[in-house]
N, C-alpha and C. Protein backbone atom coordinates (compact mmCIF):
# COMPACT_ATOMS: atom_id res chain seq x y z
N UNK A 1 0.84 -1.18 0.00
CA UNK A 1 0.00 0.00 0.00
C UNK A 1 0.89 1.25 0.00
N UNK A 2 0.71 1.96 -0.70
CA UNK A 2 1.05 3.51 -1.08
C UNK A 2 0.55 4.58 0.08
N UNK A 3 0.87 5.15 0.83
CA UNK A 3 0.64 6.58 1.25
C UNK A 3 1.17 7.88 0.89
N UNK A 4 0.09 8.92 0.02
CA UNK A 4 0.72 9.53 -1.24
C UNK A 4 0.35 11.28 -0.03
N UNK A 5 1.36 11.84 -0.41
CA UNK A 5 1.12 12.82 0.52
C UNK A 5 0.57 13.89 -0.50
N UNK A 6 -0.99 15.50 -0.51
CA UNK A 6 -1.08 15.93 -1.19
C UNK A 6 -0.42 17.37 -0.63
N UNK A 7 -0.19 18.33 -1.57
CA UNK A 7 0.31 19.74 -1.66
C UNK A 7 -0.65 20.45 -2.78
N UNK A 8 -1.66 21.71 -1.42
CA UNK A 8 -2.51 22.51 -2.72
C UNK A 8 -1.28 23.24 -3.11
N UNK A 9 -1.63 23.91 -4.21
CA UNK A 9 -0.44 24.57 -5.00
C UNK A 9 -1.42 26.00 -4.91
N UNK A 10 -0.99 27.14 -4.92
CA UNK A 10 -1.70 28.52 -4.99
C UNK A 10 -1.11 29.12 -6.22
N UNK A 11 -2.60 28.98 -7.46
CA UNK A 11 -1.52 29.01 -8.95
C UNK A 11 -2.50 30.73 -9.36
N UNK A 12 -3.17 31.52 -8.38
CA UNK A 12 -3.82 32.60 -8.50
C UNK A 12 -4.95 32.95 -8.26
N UNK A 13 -5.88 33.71 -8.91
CA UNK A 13 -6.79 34.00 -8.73
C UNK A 13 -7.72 34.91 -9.62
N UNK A 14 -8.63 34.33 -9.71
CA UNK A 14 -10.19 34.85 -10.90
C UNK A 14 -11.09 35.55 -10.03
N UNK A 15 -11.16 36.73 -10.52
CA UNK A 15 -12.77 37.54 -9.82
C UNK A 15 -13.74 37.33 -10.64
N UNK A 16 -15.33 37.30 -10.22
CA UNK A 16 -16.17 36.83 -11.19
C UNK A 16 -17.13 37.22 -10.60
N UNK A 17 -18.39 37.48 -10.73
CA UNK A 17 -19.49 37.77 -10.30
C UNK A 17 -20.14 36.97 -9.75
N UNK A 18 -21.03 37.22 -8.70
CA UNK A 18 -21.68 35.65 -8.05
C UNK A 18 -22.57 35.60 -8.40
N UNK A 19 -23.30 36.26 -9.26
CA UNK A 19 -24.57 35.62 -9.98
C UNK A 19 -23.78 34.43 -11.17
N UNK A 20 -22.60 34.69 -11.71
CA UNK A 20 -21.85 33.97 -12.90
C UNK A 20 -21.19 32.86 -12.09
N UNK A 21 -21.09 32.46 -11.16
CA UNK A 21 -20.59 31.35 -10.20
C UNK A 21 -22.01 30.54 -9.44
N UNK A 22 -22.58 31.17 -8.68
CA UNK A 22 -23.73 30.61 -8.52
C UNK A 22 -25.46 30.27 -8.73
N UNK A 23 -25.44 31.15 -9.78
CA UNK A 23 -26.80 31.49 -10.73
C UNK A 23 -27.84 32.18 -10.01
N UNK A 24 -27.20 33.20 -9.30
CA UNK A 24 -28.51 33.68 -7.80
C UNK A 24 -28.62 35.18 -8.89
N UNK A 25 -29.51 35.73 -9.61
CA UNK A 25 -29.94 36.67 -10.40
C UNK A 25 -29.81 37.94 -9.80
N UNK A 26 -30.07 38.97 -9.85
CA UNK A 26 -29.71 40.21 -8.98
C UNK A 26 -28.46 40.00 -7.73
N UNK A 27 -27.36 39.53 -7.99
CA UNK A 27 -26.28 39.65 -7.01
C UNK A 27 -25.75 39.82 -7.57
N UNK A 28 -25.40 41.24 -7.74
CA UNK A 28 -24.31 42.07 -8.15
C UNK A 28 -22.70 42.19 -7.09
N UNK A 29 -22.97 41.38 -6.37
CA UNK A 29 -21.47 41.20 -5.96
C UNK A 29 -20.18 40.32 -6.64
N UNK A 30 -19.20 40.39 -6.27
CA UNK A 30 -18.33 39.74 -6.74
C UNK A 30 -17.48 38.64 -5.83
N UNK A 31 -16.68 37.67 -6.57
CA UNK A 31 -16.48 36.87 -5.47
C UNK A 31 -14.75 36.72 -6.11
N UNK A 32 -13.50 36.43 -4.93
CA UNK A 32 -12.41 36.22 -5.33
C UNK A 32 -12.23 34.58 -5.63
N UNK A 33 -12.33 34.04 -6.33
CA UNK A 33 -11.93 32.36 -6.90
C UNK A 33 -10.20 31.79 -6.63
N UNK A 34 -10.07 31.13 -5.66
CA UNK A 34 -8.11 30.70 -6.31
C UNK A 34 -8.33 29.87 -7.07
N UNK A 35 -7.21 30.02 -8.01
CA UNK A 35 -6.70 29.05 -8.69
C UNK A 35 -6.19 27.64 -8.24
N UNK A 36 -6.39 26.43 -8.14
CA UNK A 36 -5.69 25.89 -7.15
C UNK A 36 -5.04 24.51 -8.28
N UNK A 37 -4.31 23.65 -7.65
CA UNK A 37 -3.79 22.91 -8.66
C UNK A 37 -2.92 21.72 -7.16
N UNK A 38 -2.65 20.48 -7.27
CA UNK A 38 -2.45 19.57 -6.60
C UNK A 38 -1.18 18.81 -7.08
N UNK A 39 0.17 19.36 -6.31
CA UNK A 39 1.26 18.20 -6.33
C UNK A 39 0.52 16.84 -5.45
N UNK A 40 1.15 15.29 -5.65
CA UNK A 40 0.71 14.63 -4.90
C UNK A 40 2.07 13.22 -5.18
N UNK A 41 2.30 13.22 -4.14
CA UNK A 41 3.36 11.93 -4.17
C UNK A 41 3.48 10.77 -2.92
N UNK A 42 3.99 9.76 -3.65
CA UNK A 42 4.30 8.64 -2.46
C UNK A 42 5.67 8.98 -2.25
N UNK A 43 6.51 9.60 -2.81
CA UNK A 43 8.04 9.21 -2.23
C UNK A 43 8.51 9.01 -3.95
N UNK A 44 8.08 8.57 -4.72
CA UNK A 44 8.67 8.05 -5.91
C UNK A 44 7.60 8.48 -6.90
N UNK A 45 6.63 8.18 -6.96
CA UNK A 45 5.90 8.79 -8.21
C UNK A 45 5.28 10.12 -7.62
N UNK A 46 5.77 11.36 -9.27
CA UNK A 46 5.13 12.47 -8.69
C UNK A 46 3.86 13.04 -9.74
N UNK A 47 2.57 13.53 -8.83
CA UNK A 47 2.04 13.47 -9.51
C UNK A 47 1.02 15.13 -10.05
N UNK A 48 0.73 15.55 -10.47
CA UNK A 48 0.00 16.70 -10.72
C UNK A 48 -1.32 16.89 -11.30
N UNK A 49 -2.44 17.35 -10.46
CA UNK A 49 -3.74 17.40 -10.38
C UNK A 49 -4.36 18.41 -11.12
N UNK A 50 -3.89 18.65 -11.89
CA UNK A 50 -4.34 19.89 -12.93
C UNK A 50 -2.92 20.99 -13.20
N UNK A 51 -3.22 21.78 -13.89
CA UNK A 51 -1.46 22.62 -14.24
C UNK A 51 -1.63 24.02 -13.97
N UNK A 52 -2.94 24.36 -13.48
CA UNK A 52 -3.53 25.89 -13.48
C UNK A 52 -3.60 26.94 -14.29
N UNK A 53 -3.74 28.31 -14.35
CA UNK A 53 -4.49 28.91 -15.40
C UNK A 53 -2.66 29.51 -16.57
N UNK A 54 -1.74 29.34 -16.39
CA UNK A 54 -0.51 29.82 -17.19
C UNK A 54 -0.51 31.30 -16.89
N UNK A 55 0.41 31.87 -17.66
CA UNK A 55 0.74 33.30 -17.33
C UNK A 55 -0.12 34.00 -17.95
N UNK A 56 -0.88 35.08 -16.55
CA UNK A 56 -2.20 36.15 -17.16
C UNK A 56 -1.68 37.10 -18.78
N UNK A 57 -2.45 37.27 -19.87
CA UNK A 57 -1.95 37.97 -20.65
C UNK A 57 -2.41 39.51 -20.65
N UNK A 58 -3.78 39.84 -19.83
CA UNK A 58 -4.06 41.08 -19.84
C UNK A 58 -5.46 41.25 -20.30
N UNK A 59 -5.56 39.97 -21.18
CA UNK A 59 -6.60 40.27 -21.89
C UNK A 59 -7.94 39.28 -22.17
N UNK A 60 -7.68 37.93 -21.83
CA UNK A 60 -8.23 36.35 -21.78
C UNK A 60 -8.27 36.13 -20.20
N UNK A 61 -9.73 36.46 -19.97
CA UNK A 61 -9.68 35.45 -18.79
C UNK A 61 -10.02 36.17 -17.96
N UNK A 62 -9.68 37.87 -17.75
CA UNK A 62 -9.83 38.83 -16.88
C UNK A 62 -11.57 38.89 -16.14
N UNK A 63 -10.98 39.53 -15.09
CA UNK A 63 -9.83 39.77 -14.38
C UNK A 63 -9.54 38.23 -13.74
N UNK A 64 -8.16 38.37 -13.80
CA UNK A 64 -7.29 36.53 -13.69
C UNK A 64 -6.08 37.73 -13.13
N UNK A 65 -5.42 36.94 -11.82
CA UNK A 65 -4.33 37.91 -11.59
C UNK A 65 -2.94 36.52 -10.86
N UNK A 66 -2.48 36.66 -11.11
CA UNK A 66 -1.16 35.48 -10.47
C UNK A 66 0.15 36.10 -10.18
N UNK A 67 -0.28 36.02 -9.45
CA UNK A 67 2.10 36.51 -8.92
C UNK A 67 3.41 35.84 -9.41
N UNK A 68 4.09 36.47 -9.72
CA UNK A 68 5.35 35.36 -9.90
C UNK A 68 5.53 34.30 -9.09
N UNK A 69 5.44 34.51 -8.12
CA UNK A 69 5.30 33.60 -6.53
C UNK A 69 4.11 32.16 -6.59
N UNK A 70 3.10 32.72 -7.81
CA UNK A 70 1.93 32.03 -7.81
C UNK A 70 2.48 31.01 -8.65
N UNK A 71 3.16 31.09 -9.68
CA UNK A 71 3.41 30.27 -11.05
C UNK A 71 3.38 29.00 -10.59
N UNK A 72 3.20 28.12 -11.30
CA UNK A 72 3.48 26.85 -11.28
C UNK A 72 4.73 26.09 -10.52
N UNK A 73 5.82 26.61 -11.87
CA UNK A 73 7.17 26.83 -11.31
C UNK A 73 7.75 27.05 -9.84
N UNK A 74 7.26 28.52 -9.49
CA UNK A 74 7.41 28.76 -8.05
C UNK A 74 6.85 27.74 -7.48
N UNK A 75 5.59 27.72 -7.14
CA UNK A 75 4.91 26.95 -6.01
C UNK A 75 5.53 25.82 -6.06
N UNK A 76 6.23 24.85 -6.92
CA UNK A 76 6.34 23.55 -6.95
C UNK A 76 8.29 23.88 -6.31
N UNK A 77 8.39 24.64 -6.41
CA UNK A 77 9.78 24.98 -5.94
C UNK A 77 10.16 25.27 -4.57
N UNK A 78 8.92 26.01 -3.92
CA UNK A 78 8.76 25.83 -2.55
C UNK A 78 8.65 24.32 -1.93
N UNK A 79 8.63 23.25 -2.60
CA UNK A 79 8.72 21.70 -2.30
C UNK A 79 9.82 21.15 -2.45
N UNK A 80 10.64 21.77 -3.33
CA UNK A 80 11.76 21.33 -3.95
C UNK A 80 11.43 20.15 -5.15
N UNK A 81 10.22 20.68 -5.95
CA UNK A 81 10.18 19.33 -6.76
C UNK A 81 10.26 20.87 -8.25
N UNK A 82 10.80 19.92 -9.18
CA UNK A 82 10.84 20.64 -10.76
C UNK A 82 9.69 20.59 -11.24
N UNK A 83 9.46 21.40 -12.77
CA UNK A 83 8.67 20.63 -13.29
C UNK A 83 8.66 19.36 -14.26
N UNK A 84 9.75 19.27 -14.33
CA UNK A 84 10.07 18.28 -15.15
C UNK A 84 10.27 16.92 -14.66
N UNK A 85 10.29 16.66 -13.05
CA UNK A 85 10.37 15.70 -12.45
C UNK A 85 9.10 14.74 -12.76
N UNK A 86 7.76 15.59 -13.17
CA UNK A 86 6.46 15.37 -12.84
C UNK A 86 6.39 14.15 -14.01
N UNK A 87 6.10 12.94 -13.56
CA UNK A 87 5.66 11.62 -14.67
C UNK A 87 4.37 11.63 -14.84
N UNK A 88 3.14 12.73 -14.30
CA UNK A 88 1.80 12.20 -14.11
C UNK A 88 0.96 12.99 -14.17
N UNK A 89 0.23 13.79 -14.97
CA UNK A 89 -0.84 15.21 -14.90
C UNK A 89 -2.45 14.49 -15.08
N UNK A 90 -3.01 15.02 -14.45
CA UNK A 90 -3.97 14.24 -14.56
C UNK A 90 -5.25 15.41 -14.26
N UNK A 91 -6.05 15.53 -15.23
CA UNK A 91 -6.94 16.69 -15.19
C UNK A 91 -8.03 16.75 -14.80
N UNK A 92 -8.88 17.47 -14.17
CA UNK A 92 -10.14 17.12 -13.18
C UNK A 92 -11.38 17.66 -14.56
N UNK A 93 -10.73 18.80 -15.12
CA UNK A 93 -11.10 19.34 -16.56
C UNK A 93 -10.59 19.70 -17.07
N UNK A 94 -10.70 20.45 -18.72
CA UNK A 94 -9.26 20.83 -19.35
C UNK A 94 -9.96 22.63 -19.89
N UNK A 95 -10.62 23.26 -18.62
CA UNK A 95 -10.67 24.84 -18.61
C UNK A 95 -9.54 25.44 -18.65
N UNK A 96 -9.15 26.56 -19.16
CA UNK A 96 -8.20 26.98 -19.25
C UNK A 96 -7.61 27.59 -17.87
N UNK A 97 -8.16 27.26 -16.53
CA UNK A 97 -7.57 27.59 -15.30
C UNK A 97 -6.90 26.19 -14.73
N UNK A 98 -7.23 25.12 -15.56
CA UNK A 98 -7.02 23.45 -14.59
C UNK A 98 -6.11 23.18 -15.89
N UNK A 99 -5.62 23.85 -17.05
CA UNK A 99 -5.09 23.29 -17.95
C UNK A 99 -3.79 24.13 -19.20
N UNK A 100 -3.97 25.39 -18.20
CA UNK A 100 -3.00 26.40 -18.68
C UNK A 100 -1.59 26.04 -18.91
N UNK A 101 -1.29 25.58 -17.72
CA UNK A 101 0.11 25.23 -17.80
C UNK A 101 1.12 23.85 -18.11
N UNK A 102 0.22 23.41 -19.28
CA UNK A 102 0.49 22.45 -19.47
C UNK A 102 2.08 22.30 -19.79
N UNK A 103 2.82 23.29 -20.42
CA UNK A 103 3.81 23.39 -21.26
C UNK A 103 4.98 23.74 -20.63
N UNK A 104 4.71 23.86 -19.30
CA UNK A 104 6.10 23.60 -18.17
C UNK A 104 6.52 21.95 -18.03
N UNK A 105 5.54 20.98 -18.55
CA UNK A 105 5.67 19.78 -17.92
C UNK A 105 5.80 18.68 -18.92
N UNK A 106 7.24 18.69 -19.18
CA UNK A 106 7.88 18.24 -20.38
C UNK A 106 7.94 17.13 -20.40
N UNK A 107 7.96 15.87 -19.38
CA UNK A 107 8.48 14.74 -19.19
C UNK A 107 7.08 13.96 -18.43
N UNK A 108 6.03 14.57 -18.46
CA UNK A 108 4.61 13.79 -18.13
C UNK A 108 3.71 13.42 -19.16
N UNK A 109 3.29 12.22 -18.45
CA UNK A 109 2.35 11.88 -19.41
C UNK A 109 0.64 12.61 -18.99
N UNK A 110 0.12 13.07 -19.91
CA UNK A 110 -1.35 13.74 -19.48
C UNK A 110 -2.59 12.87 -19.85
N UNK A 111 -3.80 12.75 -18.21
CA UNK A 111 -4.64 11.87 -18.58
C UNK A 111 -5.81 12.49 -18.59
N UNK A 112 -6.54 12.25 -19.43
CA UNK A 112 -7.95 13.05 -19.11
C UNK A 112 -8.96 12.20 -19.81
N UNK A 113 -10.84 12.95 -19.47
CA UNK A 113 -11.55 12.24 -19.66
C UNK A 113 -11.91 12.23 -21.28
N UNK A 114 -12.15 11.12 -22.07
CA UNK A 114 -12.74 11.24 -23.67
C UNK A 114 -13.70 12.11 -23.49
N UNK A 115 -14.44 12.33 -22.68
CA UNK A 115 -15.73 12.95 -22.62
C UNK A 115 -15.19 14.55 -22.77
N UNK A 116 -14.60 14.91 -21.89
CA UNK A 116 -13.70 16.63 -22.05
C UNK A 116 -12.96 16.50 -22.68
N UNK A 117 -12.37 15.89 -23.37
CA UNK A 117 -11.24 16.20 -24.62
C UNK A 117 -12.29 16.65 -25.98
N UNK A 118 -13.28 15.96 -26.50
CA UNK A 118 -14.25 16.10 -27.09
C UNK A 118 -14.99 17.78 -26.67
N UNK A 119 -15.33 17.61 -25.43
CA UNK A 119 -16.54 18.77 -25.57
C UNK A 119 -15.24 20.36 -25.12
N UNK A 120 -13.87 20.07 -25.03
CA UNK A 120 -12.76 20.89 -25.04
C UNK A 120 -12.78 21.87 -26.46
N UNK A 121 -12.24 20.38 -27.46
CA UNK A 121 -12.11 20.43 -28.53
C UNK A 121 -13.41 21.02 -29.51
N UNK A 122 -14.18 21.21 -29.13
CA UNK A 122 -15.37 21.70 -29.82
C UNK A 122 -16.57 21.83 -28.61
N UNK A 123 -15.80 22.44 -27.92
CA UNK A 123 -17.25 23.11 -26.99
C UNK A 123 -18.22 23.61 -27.23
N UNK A 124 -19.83 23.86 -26.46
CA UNK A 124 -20.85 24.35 -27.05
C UNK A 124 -20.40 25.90 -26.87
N UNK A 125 -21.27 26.57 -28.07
CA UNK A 125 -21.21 27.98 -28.07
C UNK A 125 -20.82 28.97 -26.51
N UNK A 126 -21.67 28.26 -25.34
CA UNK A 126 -21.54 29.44 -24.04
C UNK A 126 -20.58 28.71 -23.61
N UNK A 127 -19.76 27.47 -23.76
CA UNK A 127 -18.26 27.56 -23.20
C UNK A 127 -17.14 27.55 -23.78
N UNK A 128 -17.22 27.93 -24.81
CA UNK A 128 -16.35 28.35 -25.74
C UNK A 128 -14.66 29.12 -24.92
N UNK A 129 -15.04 30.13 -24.27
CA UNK A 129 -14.72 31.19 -23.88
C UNK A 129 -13.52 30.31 -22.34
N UNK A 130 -14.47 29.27 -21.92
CA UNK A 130 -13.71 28.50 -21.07
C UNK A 130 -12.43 27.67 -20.98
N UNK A 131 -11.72 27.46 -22.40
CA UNK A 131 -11.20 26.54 -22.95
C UNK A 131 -10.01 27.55 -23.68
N UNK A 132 -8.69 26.72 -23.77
CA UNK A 132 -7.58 27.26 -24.36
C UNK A 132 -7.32 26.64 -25.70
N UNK A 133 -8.20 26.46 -26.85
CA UNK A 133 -7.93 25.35 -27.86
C UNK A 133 -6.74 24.92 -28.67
N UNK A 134 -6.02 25.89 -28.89
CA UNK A 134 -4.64 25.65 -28.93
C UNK A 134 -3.89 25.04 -28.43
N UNK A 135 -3.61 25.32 -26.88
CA UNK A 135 -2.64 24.79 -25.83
C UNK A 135 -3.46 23.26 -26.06
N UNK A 136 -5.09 22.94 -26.10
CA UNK A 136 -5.21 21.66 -25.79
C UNK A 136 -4.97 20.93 -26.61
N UNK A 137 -5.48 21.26 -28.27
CA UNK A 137 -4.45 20.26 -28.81
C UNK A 137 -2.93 20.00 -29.36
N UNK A 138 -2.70 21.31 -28.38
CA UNK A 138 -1.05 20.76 -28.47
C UNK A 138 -0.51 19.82 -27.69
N UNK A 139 -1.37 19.64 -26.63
CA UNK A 139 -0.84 18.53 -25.59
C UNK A 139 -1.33 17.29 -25.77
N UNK A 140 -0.34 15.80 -25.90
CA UNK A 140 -1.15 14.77 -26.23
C UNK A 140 -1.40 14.06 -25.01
N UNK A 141 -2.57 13.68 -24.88
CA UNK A 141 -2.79 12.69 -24.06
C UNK A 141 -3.17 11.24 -24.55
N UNK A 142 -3.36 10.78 -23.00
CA UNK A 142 -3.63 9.96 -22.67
C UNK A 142 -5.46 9.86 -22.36
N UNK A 143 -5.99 9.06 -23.24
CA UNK A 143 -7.40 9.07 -22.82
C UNK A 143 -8.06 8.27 -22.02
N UNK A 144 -8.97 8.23 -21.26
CA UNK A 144 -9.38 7.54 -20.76
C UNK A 144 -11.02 7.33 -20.87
């Protein structure tokens, strides 16, 4: 038996409206979202729970804000692990906040569901906007 230890990773943060997060109509407030993303290891296999949203451009995604401190890179450096150590990405979805950073992680293999690689790759019209289509099919996976 394996005992795999996890590490949230703090890869930033999305502001968004809480009527657009929780569908409550007249709530004009706003809510702060982290980004979050999951190292996870036994000692020998390392593994990564999504890659988080990549570096904000200014203009996709806003307001999306991440620190240098936030990056991928960093956070996984505060562990002392690379990114290149990582043998294992494994995606909960492939939004462009759980799937940004795919392209730090040179030496993993990426697993995700047939079902979101499909509705990624040709999303319906209102999630279009959710998805990085480029970055996703640049990355090959592994399907499941």
């Amino acid at each position: 038996m394996h005992i795999y230890t996890i590490y949230p990773l703090d890869l930033g943060t999305v502001t968004r409206s809480k009527s657009q997060i929780v569908g409550v109509k007249g709530d004009n407030g706003v809510i702060d979202i982290p980004i979050l993303a999951y190292f996870v290891t036994d000692g020998e296999r390392k593994i990564m729970i999504d890659t988080g949203g990549g570096q904000p451009d200014g203009r996709r995604y806003m307001p999306y804000t991440r620190s240098e401190e936030q990056s991928v890179v960093n956070q996984l450096g505060k562990i002392d692990i690379l990114p290149k150590e990582i043998d294992t990405v494994i995606f909960t979805h492939l939004h462009w906040d759980h799937a940004g950073g795919n392209k730090e992680f040179t030496n993993a293999k990426f697993y995700a569901q047939e079902r979101e690689l499909h509705n990624a790759i040709a999303p319906l019209p209102i999630h279009k906007g959710s998805y990085d289509i480029k970055l996703i099919v640049e990355t090959d996976y592994d399907v499941l």
